[in-house]
PDB file of N, CA and C in Angstrom:
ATOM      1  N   UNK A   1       6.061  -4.371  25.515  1.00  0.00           N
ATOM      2  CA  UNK A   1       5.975  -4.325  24.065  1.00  0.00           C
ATOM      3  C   UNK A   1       6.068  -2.858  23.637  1.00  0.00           C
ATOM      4  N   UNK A   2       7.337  -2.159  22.588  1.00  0.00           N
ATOM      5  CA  UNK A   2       7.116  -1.226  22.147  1.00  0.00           C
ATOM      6  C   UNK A   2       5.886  -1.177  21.364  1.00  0.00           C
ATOM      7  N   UNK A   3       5.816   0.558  21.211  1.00  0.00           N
ATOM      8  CA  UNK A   3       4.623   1.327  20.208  1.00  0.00           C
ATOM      9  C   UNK A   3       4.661   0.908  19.323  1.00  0.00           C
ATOM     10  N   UNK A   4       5.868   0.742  18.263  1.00  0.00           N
ATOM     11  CA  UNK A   4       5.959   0.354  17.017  1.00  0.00           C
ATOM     12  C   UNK A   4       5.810  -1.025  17.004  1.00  0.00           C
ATOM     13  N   UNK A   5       5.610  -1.855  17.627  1.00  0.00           N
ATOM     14  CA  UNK A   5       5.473  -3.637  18.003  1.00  0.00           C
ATOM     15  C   UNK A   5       4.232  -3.638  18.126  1.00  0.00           C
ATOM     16  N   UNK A   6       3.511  -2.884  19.019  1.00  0.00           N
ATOM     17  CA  UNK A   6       1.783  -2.920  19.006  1.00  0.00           C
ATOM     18  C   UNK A   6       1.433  -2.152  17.723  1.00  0.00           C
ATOM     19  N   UNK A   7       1.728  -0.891  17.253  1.00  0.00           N
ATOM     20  CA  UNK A   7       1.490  -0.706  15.669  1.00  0.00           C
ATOM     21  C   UNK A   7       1.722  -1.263  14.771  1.00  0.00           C
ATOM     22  N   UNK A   8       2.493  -2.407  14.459  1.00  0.00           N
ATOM     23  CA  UNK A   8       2.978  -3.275  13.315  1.00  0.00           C
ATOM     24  C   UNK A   8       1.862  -4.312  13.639  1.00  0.00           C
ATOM     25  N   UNK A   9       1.479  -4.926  14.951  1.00  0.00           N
ATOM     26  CA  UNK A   9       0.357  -6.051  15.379  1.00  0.00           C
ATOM     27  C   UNK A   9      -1.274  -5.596  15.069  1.00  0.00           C
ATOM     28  N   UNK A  10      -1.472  -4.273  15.327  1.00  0.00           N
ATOM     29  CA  UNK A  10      -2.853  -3.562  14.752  1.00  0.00           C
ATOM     30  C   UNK A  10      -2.900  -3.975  13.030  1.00  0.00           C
ATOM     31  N   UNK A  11      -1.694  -2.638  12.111  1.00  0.00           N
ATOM     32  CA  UNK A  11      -1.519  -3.039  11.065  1.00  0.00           C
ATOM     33  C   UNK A  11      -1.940  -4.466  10.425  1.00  0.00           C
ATOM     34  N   UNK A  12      -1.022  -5.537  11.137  1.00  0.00           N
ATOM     35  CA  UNK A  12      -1.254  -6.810  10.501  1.00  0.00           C
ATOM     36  C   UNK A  12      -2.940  -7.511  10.923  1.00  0.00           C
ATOM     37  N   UNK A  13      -3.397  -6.739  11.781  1.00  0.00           N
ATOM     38  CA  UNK A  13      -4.793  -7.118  12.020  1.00  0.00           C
ATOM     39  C   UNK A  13      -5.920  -6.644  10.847  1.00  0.00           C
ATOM     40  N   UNK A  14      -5.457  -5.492  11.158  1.00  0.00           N
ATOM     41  CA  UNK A  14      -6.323  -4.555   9.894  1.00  0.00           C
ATOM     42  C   UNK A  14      -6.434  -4.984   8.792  1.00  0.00           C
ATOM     43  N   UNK A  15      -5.614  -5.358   8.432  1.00  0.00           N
ATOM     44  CA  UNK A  15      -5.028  -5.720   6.328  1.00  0.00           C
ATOM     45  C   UNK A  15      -5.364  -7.243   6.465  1.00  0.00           C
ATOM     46  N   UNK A  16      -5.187  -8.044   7.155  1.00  0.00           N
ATOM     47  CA  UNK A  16      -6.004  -9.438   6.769  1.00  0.00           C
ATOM     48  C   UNK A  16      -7.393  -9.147   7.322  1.00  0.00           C
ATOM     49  N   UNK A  17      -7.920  -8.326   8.299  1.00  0.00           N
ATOM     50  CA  UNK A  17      -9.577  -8.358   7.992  1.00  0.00           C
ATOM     51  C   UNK A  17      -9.798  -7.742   6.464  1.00  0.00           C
ATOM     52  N   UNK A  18      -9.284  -6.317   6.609  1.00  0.00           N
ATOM     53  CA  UNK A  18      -9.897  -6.136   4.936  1.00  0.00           C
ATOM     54  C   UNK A  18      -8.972  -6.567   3.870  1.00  0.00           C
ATOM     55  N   UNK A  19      -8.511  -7.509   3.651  1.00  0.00           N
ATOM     56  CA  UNK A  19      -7.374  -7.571   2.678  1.00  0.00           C
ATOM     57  C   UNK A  19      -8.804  -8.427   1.468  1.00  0.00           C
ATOM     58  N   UNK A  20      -9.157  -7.978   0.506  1.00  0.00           N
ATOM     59  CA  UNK A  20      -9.890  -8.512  -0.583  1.00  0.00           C
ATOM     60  C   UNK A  20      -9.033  -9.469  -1.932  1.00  0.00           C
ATOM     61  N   UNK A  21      -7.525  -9.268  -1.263  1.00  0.00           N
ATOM     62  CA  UNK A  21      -6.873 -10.024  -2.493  1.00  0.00           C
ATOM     63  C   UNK A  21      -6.407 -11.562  -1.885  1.00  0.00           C
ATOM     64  N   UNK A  22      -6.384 -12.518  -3.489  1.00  0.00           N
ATOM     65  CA  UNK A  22      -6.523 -13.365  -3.122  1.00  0.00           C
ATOM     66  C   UNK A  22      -4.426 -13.780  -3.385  1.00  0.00           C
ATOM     67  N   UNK A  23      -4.216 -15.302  -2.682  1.00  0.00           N
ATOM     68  CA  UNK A  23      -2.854 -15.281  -2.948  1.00  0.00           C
ATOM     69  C   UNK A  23      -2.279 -15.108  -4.345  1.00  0.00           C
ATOM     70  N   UNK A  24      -1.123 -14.246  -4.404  1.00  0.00           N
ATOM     71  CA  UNK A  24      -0.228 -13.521  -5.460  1.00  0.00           C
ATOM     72  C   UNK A  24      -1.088 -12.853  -6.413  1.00  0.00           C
ATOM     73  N   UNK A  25      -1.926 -12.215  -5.584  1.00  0.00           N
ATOM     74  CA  UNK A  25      -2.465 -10.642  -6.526  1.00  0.00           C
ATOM     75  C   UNK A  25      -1.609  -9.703  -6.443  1.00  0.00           C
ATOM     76  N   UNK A  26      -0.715  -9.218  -5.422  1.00  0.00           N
ATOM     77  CA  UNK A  26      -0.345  -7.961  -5.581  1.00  0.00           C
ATOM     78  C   UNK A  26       1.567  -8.437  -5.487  1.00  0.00           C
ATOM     79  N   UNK A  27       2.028  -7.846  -6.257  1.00  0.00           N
ATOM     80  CA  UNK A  27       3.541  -7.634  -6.229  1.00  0.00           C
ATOM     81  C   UNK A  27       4.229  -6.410  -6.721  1.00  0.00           C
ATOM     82  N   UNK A  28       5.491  -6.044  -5.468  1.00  0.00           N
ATOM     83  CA  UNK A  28       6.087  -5.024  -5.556  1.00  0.00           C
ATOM     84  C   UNK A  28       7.271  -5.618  -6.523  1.00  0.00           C
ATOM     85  N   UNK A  29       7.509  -4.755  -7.844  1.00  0.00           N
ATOM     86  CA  UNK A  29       8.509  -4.949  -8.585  1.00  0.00           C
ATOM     87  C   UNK A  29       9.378  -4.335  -8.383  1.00  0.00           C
ATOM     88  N   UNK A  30      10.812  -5.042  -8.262  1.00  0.00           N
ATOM     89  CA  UNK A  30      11.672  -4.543  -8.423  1.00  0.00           C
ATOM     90  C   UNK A  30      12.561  -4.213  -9.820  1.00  0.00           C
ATOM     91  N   UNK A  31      12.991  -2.779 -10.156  1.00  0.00           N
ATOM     92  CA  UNK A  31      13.497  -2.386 -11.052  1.00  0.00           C
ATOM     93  C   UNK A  31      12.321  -2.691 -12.121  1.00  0.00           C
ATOM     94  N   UNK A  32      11.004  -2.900 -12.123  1.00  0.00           N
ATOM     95  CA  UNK A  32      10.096  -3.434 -12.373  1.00  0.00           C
ATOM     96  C   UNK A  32      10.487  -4.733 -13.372  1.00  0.00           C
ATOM     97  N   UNK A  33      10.952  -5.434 -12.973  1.00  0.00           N
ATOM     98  CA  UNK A  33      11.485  -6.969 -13.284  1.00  0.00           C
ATOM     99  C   UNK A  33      10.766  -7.958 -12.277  1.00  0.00           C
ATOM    100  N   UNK A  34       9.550  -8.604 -13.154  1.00  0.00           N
ATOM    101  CA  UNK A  34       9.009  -9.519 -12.608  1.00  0.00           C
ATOM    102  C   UNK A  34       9.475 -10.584 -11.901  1.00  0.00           C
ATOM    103  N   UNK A  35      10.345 -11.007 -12.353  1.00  0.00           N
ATOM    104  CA  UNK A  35      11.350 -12.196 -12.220  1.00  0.00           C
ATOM    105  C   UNK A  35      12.443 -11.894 -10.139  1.00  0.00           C
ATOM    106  N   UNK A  36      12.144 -10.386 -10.280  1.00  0.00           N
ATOM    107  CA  UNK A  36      12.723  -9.820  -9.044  1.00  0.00           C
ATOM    108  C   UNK A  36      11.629  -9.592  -8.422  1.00  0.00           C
ATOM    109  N   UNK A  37      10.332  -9.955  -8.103  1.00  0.00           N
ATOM    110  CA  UNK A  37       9.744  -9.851  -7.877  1.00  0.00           C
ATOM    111  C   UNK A  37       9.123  -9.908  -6.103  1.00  0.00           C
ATOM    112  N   UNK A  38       8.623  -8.874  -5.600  1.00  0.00           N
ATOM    113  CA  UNK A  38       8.217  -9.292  -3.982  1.00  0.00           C
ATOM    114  C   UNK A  38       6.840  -9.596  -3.591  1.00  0.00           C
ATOM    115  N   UNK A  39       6.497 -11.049  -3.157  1.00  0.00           N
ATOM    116  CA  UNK A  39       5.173 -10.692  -2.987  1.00  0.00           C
ATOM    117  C   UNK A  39       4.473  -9.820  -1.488  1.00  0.00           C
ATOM    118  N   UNK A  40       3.216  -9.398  -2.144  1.00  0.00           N
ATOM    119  CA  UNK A  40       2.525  -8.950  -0.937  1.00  0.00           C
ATOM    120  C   UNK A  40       1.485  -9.607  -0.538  1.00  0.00           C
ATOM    121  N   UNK A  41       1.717 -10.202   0.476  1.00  0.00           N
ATOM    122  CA  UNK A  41       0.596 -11.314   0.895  1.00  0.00           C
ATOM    123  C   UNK A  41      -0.721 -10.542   1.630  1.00  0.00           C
ATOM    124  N   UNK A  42      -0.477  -9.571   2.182  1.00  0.00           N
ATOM    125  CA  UNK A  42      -1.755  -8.862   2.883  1.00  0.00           C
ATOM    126  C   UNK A  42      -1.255  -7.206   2.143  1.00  0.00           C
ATOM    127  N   UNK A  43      -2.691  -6.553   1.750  1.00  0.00           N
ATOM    128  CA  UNK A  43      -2.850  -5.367   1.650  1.00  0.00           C
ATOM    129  C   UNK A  43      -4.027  -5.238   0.768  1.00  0.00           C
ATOM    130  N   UNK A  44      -4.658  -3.993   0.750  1.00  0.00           N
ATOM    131  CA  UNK A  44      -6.131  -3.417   0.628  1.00  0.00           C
ATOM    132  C   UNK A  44      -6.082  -2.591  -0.262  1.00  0.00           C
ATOM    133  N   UNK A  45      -6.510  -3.323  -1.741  1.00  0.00           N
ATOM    134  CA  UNK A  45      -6.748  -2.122  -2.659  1.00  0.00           C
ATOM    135  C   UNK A  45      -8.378  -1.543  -2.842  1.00  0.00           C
ATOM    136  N   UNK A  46      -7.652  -0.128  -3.097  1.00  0.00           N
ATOM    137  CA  UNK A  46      -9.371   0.639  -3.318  1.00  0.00           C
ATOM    138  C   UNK A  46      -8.707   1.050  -4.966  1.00  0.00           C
ATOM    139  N   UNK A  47      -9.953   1.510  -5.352  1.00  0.00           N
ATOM    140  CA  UNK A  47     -10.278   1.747  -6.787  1.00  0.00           C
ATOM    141  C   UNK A  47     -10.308   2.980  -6.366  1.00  0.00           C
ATOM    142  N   UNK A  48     -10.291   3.847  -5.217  1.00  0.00           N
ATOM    143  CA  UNK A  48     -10.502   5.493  -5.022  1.00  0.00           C
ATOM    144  C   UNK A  48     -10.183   5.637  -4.022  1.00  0.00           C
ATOM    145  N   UNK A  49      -9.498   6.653  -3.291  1.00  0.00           N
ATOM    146  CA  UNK A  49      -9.048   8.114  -2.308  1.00  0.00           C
ATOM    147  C   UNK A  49      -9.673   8.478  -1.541  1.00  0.00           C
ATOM    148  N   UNK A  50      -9.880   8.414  -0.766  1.00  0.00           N
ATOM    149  CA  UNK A  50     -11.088   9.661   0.117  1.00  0.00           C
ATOM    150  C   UNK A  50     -10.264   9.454   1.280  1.00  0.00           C
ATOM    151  N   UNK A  51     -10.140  10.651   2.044  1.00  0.00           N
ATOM    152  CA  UNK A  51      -9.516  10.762   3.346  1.00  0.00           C
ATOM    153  C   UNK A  51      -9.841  12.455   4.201  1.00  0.00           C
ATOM    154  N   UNK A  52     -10.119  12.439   5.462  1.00  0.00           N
ATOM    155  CA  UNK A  52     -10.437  13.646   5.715  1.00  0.00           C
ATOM    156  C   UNK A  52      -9.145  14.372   6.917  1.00  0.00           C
ATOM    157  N   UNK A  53      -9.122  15.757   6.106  1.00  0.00           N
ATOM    158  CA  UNK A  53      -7.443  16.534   6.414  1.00  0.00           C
ATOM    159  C   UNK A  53      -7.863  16.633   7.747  1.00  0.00           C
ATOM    160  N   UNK A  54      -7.060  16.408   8.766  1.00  0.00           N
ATOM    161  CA  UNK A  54      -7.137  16.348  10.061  1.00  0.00           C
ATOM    162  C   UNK A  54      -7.084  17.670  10.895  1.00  0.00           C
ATOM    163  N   UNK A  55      -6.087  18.396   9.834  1.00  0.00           N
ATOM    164  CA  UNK A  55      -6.065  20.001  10.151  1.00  0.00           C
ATOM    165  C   UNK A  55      -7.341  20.502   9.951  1.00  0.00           C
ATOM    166  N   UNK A  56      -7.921  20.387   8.851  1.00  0.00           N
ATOM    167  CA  UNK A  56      -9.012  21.465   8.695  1.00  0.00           C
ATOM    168  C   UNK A  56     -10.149  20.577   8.237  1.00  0.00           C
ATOM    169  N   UNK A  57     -10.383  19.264   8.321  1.00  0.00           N
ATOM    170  CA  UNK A  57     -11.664  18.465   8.494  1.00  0.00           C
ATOM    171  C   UNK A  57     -12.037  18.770   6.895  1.00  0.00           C
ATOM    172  N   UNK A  58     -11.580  18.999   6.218  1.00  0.00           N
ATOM    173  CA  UNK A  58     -11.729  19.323   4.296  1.00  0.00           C
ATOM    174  C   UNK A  58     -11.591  17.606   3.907  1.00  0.00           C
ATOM    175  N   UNK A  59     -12.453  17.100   2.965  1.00  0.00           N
ATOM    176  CA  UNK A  59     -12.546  16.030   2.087  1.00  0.00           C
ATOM    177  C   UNK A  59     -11.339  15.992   1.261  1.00  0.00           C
ATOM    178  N   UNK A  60     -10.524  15.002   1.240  1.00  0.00           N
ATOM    179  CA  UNK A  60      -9.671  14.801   0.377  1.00  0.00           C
ATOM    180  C   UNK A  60      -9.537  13.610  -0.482  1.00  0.00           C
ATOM    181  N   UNK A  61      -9.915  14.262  -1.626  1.00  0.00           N
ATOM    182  CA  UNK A  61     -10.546  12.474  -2.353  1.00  0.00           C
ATOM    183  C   UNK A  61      -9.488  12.415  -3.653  1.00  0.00           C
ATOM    184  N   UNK A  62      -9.322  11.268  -4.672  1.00  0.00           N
ATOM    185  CA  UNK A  62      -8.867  11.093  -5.212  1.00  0.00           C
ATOM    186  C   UNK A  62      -9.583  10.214  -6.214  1.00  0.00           C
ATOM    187  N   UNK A  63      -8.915  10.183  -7.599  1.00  0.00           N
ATOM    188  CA  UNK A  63      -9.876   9.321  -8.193  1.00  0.00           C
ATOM    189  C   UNK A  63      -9.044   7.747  -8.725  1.00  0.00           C
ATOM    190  N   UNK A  64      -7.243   8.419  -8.127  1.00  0.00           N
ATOM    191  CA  UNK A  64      -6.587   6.913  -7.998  1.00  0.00           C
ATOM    192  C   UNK A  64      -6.836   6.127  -7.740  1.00  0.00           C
ATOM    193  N   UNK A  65      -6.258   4.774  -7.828  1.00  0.00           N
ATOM    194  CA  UNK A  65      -6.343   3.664  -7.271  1.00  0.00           C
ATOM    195  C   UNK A  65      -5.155   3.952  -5.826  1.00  0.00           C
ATOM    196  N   UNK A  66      -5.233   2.538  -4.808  1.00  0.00           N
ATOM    197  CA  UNK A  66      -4.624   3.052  -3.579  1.00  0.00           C
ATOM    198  C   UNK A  66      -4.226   1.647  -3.404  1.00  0.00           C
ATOM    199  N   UNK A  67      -3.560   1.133  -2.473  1.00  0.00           N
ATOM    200  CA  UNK A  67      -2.934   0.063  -2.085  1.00  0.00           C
ATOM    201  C   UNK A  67      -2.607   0.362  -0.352  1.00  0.00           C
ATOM    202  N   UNK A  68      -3.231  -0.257   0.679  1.00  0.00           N
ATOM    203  CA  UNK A  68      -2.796   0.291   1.689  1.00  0.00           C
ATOM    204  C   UNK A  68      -1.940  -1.453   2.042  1.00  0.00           C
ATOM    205  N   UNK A  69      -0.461  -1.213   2.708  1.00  0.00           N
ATOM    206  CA  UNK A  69       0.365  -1.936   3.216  1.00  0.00           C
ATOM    207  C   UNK A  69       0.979  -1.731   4.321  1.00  0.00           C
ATOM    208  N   UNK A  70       1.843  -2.792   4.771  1.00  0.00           N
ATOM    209  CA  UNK A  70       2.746  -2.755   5.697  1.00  0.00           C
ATOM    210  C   UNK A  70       3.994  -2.480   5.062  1.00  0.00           C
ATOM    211  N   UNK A  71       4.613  -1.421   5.920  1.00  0.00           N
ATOM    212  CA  UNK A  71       5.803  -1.195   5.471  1.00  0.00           C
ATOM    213  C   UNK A  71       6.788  -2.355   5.333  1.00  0.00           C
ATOM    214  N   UNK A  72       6.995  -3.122   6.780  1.00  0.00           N
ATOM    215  CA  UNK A  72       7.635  -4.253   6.978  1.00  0.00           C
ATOM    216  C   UNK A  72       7.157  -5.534   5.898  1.00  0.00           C
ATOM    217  N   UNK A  73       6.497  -5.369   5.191  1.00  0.00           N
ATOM    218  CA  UNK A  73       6.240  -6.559   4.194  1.00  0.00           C
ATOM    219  C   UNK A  73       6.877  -6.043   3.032  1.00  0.00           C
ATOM    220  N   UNK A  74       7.072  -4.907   2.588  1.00  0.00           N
ATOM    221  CA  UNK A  74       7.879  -4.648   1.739  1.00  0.00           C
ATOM    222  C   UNK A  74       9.072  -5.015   1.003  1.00  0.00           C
ATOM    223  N   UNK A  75      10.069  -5.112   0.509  1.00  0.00           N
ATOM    224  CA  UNK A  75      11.309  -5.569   0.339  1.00  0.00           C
ATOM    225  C   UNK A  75      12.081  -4.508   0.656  1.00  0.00           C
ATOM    226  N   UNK A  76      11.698  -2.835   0.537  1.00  0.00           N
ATOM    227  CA  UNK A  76      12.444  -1.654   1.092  1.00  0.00           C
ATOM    228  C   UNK A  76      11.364  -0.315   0.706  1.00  0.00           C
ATOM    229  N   UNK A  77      11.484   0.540   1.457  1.00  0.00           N
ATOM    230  CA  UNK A  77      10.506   1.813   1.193  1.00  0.00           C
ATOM    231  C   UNK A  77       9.806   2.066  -0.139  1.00  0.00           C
ATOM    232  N   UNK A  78       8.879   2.177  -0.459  1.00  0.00           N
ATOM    233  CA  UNK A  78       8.363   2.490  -1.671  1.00  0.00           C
ATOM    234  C   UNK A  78       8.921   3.932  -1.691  1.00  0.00           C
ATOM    235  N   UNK A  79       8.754   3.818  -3.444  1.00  0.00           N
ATOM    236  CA  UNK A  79       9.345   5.713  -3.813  1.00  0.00           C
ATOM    237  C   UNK A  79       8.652   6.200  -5.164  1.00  0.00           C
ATOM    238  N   UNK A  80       8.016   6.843  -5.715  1.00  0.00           N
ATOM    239  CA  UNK A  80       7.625   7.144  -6.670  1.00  0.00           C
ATOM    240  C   UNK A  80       8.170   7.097  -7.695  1.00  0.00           C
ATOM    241  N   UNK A  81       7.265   6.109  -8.567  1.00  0.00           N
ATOM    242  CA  UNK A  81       7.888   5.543  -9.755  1.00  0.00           C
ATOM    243  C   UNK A  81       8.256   4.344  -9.984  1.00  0.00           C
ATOM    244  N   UNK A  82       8.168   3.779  -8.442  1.00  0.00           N
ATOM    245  CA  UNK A  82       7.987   2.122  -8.228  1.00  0.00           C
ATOM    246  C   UNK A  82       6.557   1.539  -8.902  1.00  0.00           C
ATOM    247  N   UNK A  83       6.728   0.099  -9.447  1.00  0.00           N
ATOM    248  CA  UNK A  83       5.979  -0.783 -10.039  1.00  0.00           C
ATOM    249  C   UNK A  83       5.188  -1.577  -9.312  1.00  0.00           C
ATOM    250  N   UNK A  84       4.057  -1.404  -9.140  1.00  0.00           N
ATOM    251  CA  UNK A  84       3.220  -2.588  -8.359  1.00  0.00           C
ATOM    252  C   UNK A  84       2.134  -2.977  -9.417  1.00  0.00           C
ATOM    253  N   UNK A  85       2.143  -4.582  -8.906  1.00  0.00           N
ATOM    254  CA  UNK A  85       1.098  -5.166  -9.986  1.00  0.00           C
ATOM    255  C   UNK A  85       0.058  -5.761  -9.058  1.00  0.00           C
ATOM    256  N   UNK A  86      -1.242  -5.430  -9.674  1.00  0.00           N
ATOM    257  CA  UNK A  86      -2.345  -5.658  -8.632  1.00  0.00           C
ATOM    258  C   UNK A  86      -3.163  -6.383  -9.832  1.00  0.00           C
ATOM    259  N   UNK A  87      -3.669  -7.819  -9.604  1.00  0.00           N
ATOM    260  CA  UNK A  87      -4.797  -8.609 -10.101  1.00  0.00           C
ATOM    261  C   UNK A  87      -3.856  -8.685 -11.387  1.00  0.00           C
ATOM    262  N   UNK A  88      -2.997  -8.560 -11.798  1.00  0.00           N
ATOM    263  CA  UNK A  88      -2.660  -8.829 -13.476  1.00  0.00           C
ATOM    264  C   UNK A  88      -2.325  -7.229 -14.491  1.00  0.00           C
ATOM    265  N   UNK A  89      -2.628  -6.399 -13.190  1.00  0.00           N
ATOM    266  CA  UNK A  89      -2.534  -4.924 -14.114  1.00  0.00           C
ATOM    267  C   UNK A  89      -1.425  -4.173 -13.095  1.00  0.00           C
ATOM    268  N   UNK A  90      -0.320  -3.676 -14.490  1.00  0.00           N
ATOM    269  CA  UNK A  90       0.927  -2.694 -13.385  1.00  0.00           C
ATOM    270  C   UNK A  90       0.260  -1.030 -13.174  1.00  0.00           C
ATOM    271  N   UNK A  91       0.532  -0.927 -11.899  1.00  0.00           N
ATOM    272  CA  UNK A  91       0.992   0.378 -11.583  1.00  0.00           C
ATOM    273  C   UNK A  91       1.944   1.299 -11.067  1.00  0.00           C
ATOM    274  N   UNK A  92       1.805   2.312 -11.498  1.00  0.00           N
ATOM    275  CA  UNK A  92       3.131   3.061 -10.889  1.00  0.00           C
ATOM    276  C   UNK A  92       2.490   3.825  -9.472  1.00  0.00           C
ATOM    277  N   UNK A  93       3.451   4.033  -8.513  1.00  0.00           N
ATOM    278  CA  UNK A  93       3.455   4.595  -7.303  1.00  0.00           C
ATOM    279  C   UNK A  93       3.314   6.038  -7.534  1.00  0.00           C
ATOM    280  N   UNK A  94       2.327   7.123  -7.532  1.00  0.00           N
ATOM    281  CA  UNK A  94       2.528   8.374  -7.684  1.00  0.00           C
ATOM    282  C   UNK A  94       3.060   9.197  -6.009  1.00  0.00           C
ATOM    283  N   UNK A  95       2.321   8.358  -5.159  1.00  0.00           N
ATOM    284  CA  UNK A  95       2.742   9.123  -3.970  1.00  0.00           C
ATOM    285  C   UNK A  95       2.829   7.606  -2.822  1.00  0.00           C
ATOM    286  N   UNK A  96       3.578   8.069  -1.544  1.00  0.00           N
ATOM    287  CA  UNK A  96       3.474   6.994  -0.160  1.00  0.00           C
ATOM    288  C   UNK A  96       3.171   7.978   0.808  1.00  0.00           C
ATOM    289  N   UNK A  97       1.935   7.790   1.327  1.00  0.00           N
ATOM    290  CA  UNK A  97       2.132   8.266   2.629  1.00  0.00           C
ATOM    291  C   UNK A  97       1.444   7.449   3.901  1.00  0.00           C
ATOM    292  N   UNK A  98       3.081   7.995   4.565  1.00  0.00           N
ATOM    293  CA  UNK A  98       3.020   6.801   5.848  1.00  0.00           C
ATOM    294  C   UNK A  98       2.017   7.622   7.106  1.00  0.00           C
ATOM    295  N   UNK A  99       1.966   6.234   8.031  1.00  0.00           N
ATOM    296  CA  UNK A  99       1.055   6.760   9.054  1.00  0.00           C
ATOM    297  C   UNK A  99       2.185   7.481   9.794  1.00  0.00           C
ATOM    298  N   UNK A 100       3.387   7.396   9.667  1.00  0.00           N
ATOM    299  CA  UNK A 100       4.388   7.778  10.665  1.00  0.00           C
ATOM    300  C   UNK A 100       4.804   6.481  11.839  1.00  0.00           C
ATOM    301  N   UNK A 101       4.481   5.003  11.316  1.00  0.00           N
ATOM    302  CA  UNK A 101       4.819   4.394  12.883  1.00  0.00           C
ATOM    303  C   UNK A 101       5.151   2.826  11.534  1.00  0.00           C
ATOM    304  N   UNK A 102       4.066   2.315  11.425  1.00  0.00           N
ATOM    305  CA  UNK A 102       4.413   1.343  10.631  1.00  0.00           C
ATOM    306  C   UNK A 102       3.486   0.854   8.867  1.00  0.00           C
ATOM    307  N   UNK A 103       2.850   1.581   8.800  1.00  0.00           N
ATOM    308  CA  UNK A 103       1.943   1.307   7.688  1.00  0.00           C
ATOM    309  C   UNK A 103       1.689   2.336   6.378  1.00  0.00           C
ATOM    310  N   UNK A 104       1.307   2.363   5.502  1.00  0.00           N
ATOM    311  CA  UNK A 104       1.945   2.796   4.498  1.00  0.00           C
ATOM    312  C   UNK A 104       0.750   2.968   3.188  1.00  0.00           C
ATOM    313  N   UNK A 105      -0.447   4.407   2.792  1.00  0.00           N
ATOM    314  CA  UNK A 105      -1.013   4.451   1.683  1.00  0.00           C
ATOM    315  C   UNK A 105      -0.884   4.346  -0.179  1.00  0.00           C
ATOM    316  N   UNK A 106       0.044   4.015  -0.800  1.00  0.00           N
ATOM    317  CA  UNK A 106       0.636   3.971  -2.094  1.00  0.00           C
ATOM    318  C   UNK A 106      -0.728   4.444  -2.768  1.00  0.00           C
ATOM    319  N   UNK A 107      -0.587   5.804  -3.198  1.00  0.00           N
ATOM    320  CA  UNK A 107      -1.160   6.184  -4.206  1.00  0.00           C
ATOM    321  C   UNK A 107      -0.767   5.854  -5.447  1.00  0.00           C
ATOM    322  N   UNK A 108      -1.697   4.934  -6.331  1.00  0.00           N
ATOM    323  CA  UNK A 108      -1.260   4.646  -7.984  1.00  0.00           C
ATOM    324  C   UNK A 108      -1.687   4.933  -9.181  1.00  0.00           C
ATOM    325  N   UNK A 109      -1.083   5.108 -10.054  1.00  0.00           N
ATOM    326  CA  UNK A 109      -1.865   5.407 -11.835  1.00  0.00           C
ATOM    327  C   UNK A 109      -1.248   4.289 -12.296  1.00  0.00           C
ATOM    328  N   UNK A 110      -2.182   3.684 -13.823  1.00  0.00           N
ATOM    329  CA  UNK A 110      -2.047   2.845 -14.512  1.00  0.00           C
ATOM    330  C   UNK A 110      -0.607   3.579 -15.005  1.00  0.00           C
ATOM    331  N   UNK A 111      -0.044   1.935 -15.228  1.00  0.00           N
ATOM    332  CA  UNK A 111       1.037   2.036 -15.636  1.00  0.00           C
ATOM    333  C   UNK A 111       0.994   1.854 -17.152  1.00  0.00           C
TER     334      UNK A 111
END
C-alpha cells in the first residue's frame, strides 16, 4: 500500500470520528451555483484556528471559521474565493492549507 493510500485511509478515519456534521451540511459550490453543487459528506468544522508553527513552536490562532477535508472528496482543489456552505450559512475560502499528502485546512469568512 502506497503513503498516499495509507494517508487518504488515516484522513478518512479522522473526519468521520470527528466529523460533527450531520448529512448535507456542508457543500462545495461551484461557480457558487447551488444547483452545481458538491456534497461533502465527512469534514470538521471549527468556529476557530489554533495551530502550533512547527518551526518555532509560536501559537498560531485565528478567529476564522475552518473546515478541515479530504482533498479527494472534493470535486477539484479549493482556491480562494471558493464558496462553501456550512449548516445553511455561505462562506468564502480565504486560505487552503494542505498537509502536503492528502488532506486539506480551508480557512473561511462569512460570505
Amino acid at each position: 500500500m502506497s503513503w498516499q493510500a495509507i494517508a487518504d485511509r488515516a484522513a478518512r478515519a479522522i473526519l468521520r470520528t470527528f466529523n460533527e456534521n450531520t448529512v448535507s451540511e456542508v457543500w462545495f459550490l461551484i461557480d457558487g451555483n447551488p444547483v452545481d453543487s458538491h456534497l461533502i459528506e465527512q469534514a470538521v468544522f471549527d468556529c476557530a484556528y489554533i495551530v502550533q508553527d512547527p518551526q518555532t513552536g509560536a501559537i498560531v490562532s485565528s478567529t476564522n471559521p475552518t473546515l478541515g477535508v479530504r482533498l479527494q472528496d472534493l470535486p477539484r482543489l479549493p482556491l480562494p474565493s471558493d464558496v462553501i456552505q456550512v449548516r445553511d450559512k455561505l462562506y468564502t475560502i480565504d486560505d487552503v492549507i494542505q498537509d502536503g499528502v492528502t488532506a486539506a485546512v480551508l480557512i473561511l469568512r462569512e460570505a
